[in-house]
Protein backbone atom coordinates (compact mmCIF):
# COMPACT_ATOMS: atom_id res chain seq x y z
CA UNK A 1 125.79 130.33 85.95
CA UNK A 2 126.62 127.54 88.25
CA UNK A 3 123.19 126.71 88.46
CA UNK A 4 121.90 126.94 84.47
CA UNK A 5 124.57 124.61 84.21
CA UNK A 6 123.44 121.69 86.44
CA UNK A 7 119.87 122.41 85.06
CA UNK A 8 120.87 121.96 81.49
CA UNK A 9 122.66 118.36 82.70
CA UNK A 10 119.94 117.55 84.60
CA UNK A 11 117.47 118.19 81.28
CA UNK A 12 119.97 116.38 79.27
CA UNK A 13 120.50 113.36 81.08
CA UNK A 14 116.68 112.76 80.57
CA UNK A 15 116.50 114.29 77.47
CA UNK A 16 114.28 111.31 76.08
CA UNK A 17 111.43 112.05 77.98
CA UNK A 18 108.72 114.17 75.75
CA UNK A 19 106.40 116.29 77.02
CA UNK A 20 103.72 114.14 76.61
CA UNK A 21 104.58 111.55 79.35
CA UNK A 22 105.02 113.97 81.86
CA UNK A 23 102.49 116.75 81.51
CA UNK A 24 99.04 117.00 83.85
CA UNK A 25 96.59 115.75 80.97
CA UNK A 26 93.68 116.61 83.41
CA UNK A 27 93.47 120.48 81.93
CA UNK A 28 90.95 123.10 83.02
CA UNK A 29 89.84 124.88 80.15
CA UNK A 30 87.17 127.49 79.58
CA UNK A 31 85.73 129.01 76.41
CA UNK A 32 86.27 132.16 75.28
CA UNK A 33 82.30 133.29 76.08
CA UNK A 34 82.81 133.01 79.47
CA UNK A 35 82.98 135.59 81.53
CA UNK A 36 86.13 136.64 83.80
CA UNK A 37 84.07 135.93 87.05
CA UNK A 38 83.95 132.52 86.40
CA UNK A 39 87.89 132.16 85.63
CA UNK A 40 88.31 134.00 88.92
CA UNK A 41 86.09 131.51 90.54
CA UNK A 42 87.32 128.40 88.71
CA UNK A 43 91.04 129.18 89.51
CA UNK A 44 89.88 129.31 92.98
CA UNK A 45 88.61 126.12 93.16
CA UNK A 46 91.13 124.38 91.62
CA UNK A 47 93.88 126.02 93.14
CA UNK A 48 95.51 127.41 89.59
CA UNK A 49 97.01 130.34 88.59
CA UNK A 50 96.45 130.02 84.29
CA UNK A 51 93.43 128.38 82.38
CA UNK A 52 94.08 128.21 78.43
CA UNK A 53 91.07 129.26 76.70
CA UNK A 54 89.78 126.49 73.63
CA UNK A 55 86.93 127.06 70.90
CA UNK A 56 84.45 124.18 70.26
CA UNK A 57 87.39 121.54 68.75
CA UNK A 58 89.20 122.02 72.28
CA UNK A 59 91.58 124.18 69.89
CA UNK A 60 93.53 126.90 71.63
CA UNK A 61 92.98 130.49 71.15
CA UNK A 62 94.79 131.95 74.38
CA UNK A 63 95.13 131.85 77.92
CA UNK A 64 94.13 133.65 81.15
CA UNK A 65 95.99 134.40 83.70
CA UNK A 66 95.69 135.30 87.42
CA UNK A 67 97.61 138.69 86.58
CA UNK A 68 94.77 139.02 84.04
CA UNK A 69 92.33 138.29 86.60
CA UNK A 70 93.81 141.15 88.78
CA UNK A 71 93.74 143.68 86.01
CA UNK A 72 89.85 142.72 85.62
CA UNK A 73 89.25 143.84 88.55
CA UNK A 74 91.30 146.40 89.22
CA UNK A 75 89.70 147.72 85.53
CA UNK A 76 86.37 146.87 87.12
CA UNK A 77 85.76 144.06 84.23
CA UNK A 78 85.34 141.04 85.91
CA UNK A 79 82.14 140.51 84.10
CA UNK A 80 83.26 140.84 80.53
CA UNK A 81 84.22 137.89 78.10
CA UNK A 82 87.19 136.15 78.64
CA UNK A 83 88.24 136.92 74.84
CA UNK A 84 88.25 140.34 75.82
CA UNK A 85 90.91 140.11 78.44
CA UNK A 86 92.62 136.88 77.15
CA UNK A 87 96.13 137.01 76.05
CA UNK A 88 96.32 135.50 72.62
CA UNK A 89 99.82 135.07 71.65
CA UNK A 90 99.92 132.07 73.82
CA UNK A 91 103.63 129.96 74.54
CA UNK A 92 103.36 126.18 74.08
CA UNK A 93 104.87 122.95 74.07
CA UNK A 94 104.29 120.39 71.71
CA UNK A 95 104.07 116.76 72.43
CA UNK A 96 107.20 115.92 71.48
CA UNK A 97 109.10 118.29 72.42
CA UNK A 98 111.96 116.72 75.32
CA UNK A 99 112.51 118.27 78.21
CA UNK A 100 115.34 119.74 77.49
CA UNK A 101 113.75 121.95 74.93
CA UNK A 102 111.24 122.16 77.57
CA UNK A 103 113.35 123.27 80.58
CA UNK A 104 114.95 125.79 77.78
CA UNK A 105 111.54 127.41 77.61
CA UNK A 106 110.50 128.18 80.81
CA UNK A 107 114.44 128.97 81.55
CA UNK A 108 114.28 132.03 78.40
CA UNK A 109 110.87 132.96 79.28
CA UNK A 110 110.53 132.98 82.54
CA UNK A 111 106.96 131.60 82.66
CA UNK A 112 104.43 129.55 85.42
CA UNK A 113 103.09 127.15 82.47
CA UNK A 114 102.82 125.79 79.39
CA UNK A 115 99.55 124.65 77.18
CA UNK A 116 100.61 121.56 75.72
CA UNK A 117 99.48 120.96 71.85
CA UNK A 118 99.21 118.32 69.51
CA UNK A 119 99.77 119.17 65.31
CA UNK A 120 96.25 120.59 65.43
CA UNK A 121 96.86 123.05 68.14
CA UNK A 122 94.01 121.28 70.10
CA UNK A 123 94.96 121.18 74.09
CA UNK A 124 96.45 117.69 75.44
CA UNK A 125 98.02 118.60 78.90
CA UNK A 126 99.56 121.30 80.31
CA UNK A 127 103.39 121.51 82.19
CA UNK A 128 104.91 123.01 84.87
CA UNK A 129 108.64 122.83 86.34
CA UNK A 130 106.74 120.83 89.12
CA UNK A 131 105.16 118.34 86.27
CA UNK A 132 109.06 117.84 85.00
CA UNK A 133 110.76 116.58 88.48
CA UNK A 134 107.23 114.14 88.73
CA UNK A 135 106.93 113.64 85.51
CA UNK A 136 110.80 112.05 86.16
CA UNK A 137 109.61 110.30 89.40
CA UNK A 138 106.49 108.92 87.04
CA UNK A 139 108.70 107.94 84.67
CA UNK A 140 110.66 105.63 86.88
CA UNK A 141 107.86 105.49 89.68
CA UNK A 142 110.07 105.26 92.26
CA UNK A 143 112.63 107.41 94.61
CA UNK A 144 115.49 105.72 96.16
CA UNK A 145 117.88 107.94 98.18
CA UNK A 146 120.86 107.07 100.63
CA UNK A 147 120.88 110.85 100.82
CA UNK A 148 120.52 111.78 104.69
CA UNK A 149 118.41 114.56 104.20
CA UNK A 150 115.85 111.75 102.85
CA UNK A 151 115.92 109.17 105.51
CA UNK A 152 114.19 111.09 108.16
CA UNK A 153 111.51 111.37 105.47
CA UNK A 154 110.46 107.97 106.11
CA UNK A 155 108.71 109.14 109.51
CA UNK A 156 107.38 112.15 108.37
CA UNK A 157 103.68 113.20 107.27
CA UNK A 158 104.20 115.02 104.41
CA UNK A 159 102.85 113.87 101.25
CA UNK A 160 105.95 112.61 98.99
CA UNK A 161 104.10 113.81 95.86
CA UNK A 162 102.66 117.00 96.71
CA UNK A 163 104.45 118.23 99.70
CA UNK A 164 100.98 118.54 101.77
CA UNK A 165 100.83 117.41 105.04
CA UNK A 166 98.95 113.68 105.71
CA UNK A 167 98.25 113.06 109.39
CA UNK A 168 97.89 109.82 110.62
CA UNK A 169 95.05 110.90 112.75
CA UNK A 170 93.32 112.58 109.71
CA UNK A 171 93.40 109.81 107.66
CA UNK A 172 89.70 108.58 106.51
CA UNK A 173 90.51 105.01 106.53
CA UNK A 174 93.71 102.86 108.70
CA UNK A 175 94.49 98.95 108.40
CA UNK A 176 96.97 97.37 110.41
CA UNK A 177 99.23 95.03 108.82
CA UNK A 178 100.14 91.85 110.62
CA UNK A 179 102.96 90.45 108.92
CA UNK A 180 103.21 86.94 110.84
CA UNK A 181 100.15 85.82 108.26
CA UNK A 182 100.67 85.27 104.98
CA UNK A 183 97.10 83.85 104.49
CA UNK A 184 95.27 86.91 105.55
CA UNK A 185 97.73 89.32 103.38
CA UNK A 186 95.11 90.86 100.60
CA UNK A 187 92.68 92.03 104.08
CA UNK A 188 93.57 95.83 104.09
CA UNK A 189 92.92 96.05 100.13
CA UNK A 190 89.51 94.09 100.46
CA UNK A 191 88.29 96.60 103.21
CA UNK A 192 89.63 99.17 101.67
CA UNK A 193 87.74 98.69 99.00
CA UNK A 194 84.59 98.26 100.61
CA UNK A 195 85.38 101.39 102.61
CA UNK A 196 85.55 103.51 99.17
CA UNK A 197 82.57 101.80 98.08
CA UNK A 198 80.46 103.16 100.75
CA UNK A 199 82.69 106.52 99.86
CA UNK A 200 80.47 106.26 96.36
CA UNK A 201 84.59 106.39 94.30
CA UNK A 202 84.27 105.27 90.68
CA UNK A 203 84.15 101.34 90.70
CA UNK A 204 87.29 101.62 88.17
CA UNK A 205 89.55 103.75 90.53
CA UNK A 206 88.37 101.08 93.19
CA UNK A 207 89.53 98.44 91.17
CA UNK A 208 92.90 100.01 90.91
CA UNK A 209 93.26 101.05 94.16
CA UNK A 210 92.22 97.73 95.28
CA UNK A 211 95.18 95.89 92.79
CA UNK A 212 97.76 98.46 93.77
CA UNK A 213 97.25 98.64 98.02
CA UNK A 214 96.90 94.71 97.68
CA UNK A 215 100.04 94.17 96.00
CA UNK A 216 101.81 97.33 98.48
CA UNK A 217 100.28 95.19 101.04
CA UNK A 218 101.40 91.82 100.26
CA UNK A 219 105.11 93.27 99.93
CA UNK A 220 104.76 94.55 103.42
CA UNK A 221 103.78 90.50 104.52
CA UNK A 222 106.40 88.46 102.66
CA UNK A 223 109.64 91.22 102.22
CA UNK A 224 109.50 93.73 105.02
CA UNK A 225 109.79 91.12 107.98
CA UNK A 226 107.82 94.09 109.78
CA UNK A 227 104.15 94.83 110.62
CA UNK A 228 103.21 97.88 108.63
CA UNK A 229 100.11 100.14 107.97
CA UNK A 230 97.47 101.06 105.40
CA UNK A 231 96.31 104.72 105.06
CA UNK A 232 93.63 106.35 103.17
CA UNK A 233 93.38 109.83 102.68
CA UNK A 234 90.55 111.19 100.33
CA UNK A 235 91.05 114.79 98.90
CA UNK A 236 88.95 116.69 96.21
CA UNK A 237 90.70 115.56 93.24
CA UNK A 238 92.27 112.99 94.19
CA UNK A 239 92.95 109.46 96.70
CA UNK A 240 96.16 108.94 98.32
CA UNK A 241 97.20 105.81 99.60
CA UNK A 242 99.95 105.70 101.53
CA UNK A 243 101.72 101.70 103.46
CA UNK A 244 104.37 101.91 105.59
CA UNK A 245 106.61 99.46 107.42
CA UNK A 246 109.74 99.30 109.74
CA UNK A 247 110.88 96.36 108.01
CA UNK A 248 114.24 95.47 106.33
CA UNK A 249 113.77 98.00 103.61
CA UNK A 250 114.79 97.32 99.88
CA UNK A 251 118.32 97.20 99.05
CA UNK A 252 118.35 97.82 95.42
CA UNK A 253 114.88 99.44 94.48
CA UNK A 254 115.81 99.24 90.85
CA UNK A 255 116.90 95.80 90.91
CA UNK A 256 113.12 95.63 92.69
CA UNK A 257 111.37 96.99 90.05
CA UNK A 258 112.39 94.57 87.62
CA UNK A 259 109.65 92.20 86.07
CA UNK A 260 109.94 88.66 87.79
CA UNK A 261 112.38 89.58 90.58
CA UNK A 262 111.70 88.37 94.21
CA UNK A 263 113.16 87.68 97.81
CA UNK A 264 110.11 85.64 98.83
CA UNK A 265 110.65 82.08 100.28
CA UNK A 266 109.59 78.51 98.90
CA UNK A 267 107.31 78.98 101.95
CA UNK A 268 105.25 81.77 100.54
CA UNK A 269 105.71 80.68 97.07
CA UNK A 270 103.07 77.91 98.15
CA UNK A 271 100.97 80.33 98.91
CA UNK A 272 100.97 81.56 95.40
CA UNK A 273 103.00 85.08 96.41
CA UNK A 274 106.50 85.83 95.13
CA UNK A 275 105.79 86.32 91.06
CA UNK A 276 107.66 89.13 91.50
CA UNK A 277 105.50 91.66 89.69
CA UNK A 278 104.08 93.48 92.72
CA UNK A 279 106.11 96.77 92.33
CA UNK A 280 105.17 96.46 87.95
CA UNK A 281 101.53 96.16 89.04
CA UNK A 282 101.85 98.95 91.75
CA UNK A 283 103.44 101.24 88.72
CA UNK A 284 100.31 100.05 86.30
CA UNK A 285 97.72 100.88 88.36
CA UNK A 286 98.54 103.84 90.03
CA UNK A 287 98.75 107.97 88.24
CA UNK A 288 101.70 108.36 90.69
CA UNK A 289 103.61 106.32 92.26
CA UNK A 290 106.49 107.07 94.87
CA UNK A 291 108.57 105.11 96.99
CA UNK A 292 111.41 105.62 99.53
CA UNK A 293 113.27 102.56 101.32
CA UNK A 294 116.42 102.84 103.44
CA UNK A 295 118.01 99.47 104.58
CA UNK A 296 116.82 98.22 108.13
CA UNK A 297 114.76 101.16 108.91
CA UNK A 298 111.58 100.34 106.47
CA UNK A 299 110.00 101.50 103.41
CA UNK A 300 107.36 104.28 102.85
CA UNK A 301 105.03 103.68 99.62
CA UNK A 302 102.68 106.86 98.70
CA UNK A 303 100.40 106.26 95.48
CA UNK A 304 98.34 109.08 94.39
CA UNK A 305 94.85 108.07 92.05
CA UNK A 306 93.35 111.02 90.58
CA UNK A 307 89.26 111.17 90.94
CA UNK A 308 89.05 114.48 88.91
CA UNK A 309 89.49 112.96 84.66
């Protein structure tokens, strides 16, 4: 009981948030013609246990699961039509529903997922308790914890968005930042870029990745009072892009986040740094954003750009 309860204030307190602005919109569907192999295969790929099934207007007509999946083949009809297998009394979420509603659901009915729908039951998104914690760290694109549990999190290589595990030594691309230039801050972005050019990355994810790690970078230069680093680490789906420093930290992250607000000095104000929109442009360019900062022992900044729209 103890536990419903702090859900229900946790779903309350953020009640405002609708589903849309914190489901995955990048949905795997399949159509109801294929065949149960190729859900098999597909959820193996992408690492999913549900794919909702759509007709031609991306409408939804039901869902397969990986317990479907295992009655196929237990059955021995892996190679029949989806719609033949396919639950069709599917559970949704609408686009506006909050997540309180939405915690509510998967709460009563115990389930992995939910297809999101618009008002003409076409797929949008769908949303999993994992999407409603990130869809919360989305939402305010930041963490901030004084928590001690968090702090040795600043020195660990685990991904602060999906939990994985993001070795300095694996990572396809490192820049060293040298904070006692303020002229050269900008040179990790730039060649990073040119790195993911080579890479053959969509010239628009570049250009993001090139605004956000630039402005990541440049915070690193003029705030931390540290020397920090740039990592790039390229999955299937996705780019992660992670800067860290051993700097000062940031005091009051929110306070931080606010449009026009900056520590830097006259001195790098000539330089034309200090608008105080680095962490607003960081937020705008990036699909998720995540930061942690403890005063005097630095600031870890992970942002994740998804490859696969």
């Amino acid at each position: 009981m103890k536990n419903k309860k702090g859900l229900k204030k946790y779903a309350d307190i953020f009640a405002h948030i609708k589903a849309s602005d914190i489901m995955t919109k990048n949905v795997t569907t399949l159509a109801p013609e294929n065949k149960m192999s190729q859900a098999k295969e597909m959820m193996r790929i992408k690492k999913i246990s549900g794919i909702p099934i759509v007709d031609k207007e991306n409408k939804l007509i039901g869902i397969i699961s990986l317990e479907d999946i295992i009655k196929a083949l237990e059955f021995n009809k892996i190679n029949e039509p989806i719609q033949n297998m396919m639950t069709t009394n599917v559970r949704t979420v609408n686009m506006n529903d909050n997540i309180a509603n939405i915690v509510e659901k998967f709460d009563i009915l115990k389930l992995r997922r939910f297809p999101v729908i618009d008002k003409n039951n076409k797929v949008q998104g769908i949303i999993s308790r994992v999407d409603i914690l990130h869809g919360i760290l989305e939402k305010f694109n930041l963490i901030y914890s004084h928590d001690k549990k968090r702090n040795s999190t600043l020195s660990q290589e685990i991904s602060l968005v999906t939990g994985e595990k993001l070795l300095i030594k694996e990572a396809e691309f490192h820049f060293a930042i040298d904070n006692a230039d303020v002229i050269a801050a900008g040179t990790g972005a730039a060649l990073l870029q040119q790195f993911l050019k080579k890479k053959e990355i969509d010239n628009e994810i570049i250009r993001r990745i090139g605004v956000a790690t630039y402005e990541a970078e440049t915070n690193v230069v003029i705030h931390s009072k540290s020397t920090g680093d740039v990592f790039c680490y390229i999955k299937e789906d996705r780019i992660i892009i992670r800067i860290t420093d051993s700097g000062i930290g940031i005091e009051d992250l929110e306070q931080a986040m606010e449009e026009g607000f900056t520590t830097a000095s006259d001195y790098v104000k000539e330089f034309g740094f200090g608008a105080g929109m680095g962490l607003q442009n960081m937020k705008r360019f990036t699909d998720k954003l995540v930061i942690i900062s403890e005063k005097k022992k630095g600031t870890q900044v992970e942002m994740v750009f998804f490859t696969d729209k």
